[in-house]
PDB file of N, CA and C in Angstrom:
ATOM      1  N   UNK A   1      36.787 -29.505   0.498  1.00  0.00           N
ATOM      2  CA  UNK A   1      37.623 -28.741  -0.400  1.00  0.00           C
ATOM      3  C   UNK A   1      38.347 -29.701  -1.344  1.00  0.00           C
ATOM      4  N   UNK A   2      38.265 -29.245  -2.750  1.00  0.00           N
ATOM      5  CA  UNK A   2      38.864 -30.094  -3.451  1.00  0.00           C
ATOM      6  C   UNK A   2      40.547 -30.209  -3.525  1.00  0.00           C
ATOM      7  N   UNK A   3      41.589 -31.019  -3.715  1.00  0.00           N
ATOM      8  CA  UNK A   3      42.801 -30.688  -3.858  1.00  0.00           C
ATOM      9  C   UNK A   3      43.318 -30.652  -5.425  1.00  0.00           C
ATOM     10  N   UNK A   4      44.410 -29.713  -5.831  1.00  0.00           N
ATOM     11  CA  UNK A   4      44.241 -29.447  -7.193  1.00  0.00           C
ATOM     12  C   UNK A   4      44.956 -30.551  -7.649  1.00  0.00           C
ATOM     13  N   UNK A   5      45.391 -31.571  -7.465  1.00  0.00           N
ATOM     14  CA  UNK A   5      46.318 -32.477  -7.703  1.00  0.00           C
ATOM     15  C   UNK A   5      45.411 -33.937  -7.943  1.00  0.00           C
ATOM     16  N   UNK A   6      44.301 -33.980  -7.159  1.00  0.00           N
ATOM     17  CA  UNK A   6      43.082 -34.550  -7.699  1.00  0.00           C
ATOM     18  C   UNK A   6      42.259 -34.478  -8.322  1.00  0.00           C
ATOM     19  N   UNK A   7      42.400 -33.220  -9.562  1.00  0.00           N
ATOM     20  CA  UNK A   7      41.621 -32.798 -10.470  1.00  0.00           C
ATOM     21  C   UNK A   7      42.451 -32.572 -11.553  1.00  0.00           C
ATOM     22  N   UNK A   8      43.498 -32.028 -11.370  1.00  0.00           N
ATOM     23  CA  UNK A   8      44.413 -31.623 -13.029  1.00  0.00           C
ATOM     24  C   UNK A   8      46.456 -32.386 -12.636  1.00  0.00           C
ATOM     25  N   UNK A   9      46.889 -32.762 -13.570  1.00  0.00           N
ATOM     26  CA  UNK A   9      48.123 -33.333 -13.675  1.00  0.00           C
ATOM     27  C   UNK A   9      49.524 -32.743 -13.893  1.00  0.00           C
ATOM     28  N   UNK A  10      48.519 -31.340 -14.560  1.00  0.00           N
ATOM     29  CA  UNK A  10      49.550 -30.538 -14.959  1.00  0.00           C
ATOM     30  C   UNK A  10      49.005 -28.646 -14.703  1.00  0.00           C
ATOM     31  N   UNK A  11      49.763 -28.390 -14.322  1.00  0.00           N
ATOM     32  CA  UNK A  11      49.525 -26.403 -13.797  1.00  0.00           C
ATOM     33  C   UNK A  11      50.463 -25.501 -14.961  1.00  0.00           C
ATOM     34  N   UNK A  12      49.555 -24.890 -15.728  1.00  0.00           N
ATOM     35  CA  UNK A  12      50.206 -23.625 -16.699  1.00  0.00           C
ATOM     36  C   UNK A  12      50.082 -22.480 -15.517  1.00  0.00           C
ATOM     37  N   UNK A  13      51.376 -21.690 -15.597  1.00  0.00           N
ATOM     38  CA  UNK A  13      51.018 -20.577 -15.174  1.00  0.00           C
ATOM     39  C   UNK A  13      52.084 -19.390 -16.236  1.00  0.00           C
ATOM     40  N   UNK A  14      51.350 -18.389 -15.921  1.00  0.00           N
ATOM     41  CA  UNK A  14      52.209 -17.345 -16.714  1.00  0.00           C
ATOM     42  C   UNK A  14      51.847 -15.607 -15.964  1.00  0.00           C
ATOM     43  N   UNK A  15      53.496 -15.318 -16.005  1.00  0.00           N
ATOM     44  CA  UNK A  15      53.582 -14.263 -15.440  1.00  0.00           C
ATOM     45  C   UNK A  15      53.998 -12.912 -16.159  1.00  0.00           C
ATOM     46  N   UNK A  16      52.934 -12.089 -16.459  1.00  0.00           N
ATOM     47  CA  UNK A  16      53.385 -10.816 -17.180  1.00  0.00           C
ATOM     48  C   UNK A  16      54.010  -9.746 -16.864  1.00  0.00           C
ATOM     49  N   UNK A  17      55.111  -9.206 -17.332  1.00  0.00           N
ATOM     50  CA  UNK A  17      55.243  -7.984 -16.673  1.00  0.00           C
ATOM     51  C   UNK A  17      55.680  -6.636 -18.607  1.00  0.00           C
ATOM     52  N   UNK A  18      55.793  -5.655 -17.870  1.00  0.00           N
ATOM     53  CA  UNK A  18      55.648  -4.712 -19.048  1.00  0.00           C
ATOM     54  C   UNK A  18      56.499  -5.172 -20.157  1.00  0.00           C
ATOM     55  N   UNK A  19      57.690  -5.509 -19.860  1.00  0.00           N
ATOM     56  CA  UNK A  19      59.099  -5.865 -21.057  1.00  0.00           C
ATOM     57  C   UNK A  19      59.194  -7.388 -21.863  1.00  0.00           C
ATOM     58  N   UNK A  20      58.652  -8.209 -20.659  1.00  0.00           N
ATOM     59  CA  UNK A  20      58.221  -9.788 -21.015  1.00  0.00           C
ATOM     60  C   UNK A  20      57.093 -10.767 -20.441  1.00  0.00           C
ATOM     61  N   UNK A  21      57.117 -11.807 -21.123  1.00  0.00           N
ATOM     62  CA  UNK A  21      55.746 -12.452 -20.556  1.00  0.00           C
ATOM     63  C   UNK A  21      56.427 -14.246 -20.266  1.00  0.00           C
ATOM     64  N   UNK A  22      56.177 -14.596 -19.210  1.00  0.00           N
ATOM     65  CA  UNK A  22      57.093 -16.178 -18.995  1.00  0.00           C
ATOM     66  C   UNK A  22      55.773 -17.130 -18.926  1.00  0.00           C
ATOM     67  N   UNK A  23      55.568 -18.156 -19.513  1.00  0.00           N
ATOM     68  CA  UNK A  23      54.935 -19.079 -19.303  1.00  0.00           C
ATOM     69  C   UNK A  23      55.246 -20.741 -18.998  1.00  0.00           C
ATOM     70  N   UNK A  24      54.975 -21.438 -17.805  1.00  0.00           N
ATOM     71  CA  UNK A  24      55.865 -22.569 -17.177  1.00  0.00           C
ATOM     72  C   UNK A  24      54.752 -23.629 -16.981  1.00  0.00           C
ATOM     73  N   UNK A  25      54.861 -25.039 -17.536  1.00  0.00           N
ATOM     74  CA  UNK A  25      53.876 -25.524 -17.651  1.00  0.00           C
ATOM     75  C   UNK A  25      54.656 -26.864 -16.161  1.00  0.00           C
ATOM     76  N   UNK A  26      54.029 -26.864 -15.009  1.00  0.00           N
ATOM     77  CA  UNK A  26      54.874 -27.649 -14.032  1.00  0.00           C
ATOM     78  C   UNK A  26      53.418 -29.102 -13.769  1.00  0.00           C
ATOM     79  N   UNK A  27      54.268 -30.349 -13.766  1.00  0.00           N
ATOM     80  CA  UNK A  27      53.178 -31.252 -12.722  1.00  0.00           C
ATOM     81  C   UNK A  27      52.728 -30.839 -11.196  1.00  0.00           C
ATOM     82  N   UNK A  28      51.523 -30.971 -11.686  1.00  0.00           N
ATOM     83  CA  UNK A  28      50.725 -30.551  -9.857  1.00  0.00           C
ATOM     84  C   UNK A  28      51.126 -31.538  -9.183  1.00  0.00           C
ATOM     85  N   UNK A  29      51.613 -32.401  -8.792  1.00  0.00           N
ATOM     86  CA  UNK A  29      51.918 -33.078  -7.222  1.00  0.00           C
ATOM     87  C   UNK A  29      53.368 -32.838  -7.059  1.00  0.00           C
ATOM     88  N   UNK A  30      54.078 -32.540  -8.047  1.00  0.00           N
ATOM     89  CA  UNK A  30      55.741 -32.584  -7.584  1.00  0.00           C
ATOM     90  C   UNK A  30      56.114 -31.266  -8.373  1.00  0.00           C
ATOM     91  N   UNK A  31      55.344 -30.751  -8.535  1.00  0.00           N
ATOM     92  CA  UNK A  31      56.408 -28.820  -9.319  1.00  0.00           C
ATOM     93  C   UNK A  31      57.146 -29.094 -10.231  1.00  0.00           C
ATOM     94  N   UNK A  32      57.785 -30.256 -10.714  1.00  0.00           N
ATOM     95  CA  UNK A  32      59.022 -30.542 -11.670  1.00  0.00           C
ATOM     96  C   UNK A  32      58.166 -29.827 -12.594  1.00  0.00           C
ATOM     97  N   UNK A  33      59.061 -29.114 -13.247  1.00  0.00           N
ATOM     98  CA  UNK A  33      58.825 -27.746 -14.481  1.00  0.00           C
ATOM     99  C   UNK A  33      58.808 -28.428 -16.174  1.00  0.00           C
ATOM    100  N   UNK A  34      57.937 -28.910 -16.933  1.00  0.00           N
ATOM    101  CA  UNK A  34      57.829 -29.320 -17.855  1.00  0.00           C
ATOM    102  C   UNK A  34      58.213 -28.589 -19.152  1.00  0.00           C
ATOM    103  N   UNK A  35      58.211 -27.441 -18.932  1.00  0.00           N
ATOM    104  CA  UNK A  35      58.704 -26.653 -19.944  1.00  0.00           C
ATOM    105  C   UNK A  35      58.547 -24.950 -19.433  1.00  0.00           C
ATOM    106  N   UNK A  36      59.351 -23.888 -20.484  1.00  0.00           N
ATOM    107  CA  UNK A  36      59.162 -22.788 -19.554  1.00  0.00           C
ATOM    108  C   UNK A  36      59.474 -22.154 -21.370  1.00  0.00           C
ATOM    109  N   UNK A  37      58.566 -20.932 -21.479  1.00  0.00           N
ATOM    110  CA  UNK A  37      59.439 -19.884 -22.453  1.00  0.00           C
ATOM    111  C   UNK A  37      59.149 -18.024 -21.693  1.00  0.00           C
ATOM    112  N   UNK A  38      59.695 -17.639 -22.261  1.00  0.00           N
ATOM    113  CA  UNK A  38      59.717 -16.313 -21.740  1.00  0.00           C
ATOM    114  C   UNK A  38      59.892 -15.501 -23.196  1.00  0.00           C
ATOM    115  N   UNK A  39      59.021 -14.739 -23.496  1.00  0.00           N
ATOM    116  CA  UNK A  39      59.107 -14.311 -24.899  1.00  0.00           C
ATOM    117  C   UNK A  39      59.034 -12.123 -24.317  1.00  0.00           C
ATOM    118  N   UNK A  40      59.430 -11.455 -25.205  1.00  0.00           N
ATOM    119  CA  UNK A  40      59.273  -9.919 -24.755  1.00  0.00           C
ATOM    120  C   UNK A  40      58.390 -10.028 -26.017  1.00  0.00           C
ATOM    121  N   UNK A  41      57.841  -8.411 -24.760  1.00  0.00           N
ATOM    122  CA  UNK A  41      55.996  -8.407 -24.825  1.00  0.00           C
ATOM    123  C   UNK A  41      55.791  -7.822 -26.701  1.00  0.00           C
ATOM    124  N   UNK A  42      54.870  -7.725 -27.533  1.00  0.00           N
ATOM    125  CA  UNK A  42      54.683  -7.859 -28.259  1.00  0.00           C
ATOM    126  C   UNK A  42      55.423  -8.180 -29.784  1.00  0.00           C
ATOM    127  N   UNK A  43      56.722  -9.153 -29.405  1.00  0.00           N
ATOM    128  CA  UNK A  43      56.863 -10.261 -30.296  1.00  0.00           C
ATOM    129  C   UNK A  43      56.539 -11.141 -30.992  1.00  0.00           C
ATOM    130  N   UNK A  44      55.733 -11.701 -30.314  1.00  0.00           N
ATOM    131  CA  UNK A  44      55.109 -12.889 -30.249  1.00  0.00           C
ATOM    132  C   UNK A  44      53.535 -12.722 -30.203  1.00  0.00           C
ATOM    133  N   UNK A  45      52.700 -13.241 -31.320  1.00  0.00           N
ATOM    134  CA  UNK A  45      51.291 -12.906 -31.132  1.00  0.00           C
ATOM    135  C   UNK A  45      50.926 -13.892 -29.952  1.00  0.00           C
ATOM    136  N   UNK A  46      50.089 -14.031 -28.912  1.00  0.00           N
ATOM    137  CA  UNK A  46      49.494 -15.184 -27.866  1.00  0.00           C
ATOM    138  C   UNK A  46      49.363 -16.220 -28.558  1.00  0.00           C
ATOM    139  N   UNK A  47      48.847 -16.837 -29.384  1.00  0.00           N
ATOM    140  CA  UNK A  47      48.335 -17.934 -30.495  1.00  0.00           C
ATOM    141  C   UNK A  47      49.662 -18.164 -31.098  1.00  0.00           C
ATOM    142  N   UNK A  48      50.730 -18.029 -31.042  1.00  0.00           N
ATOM    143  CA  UNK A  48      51.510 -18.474 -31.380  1.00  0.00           C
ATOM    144  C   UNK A  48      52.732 -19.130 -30.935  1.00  0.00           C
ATOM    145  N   UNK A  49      52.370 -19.171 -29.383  1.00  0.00           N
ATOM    146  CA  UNK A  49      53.310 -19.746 -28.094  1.00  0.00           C
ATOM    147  C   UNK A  49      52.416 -21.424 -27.979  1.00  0.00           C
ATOM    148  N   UNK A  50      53.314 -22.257 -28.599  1.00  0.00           N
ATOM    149  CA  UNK A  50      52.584 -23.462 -28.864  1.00  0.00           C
ATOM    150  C   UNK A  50      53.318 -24.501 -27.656  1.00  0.00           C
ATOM    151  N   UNK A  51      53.373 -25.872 -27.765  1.00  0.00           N
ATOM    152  CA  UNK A  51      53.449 -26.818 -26.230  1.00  0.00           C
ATOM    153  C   UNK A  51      55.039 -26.623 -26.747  1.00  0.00           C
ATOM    154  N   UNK A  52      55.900 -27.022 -25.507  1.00  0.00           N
ATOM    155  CA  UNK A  52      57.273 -27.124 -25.715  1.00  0.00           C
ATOM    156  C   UNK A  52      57.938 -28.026 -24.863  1.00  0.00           C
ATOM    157  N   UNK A  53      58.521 -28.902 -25.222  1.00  0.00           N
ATOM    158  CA  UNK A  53      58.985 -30.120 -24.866  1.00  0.00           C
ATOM    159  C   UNK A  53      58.304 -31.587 -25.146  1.00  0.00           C
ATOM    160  N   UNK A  54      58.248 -32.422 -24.550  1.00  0.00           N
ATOM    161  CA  UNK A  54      57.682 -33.845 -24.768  1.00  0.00           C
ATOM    162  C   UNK A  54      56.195 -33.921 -25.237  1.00  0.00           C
TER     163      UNK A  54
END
């Protein structure tokens, strides 16, 4: 079994729900959270949520 921390450096995840949409970009071996936005739902076109922070 592969471990995900030996394949990628960094984990996007994003969680939708009806009113808003959060997206959190964290390092895979230690979770420290690299950036996070949370935008409500059709504000924001998808293609237009670009990198945020460093």
């Amino acid at each position: 079994m592969t471990i995900l921390t030996d394949v990628v450096d960094v984990v996007i995840g994003v969680d939708t729900h009806v009113d808003t949409h959060t997206a959190a970009a964290v390092v895979a071996g230690t979770g420290a959270v690299l950036g996070q936005i949370t935008v409500a739902t059709g504000s924001v076109p998808s293609s237009s949520v670009k990198r945020q922070g460093p």
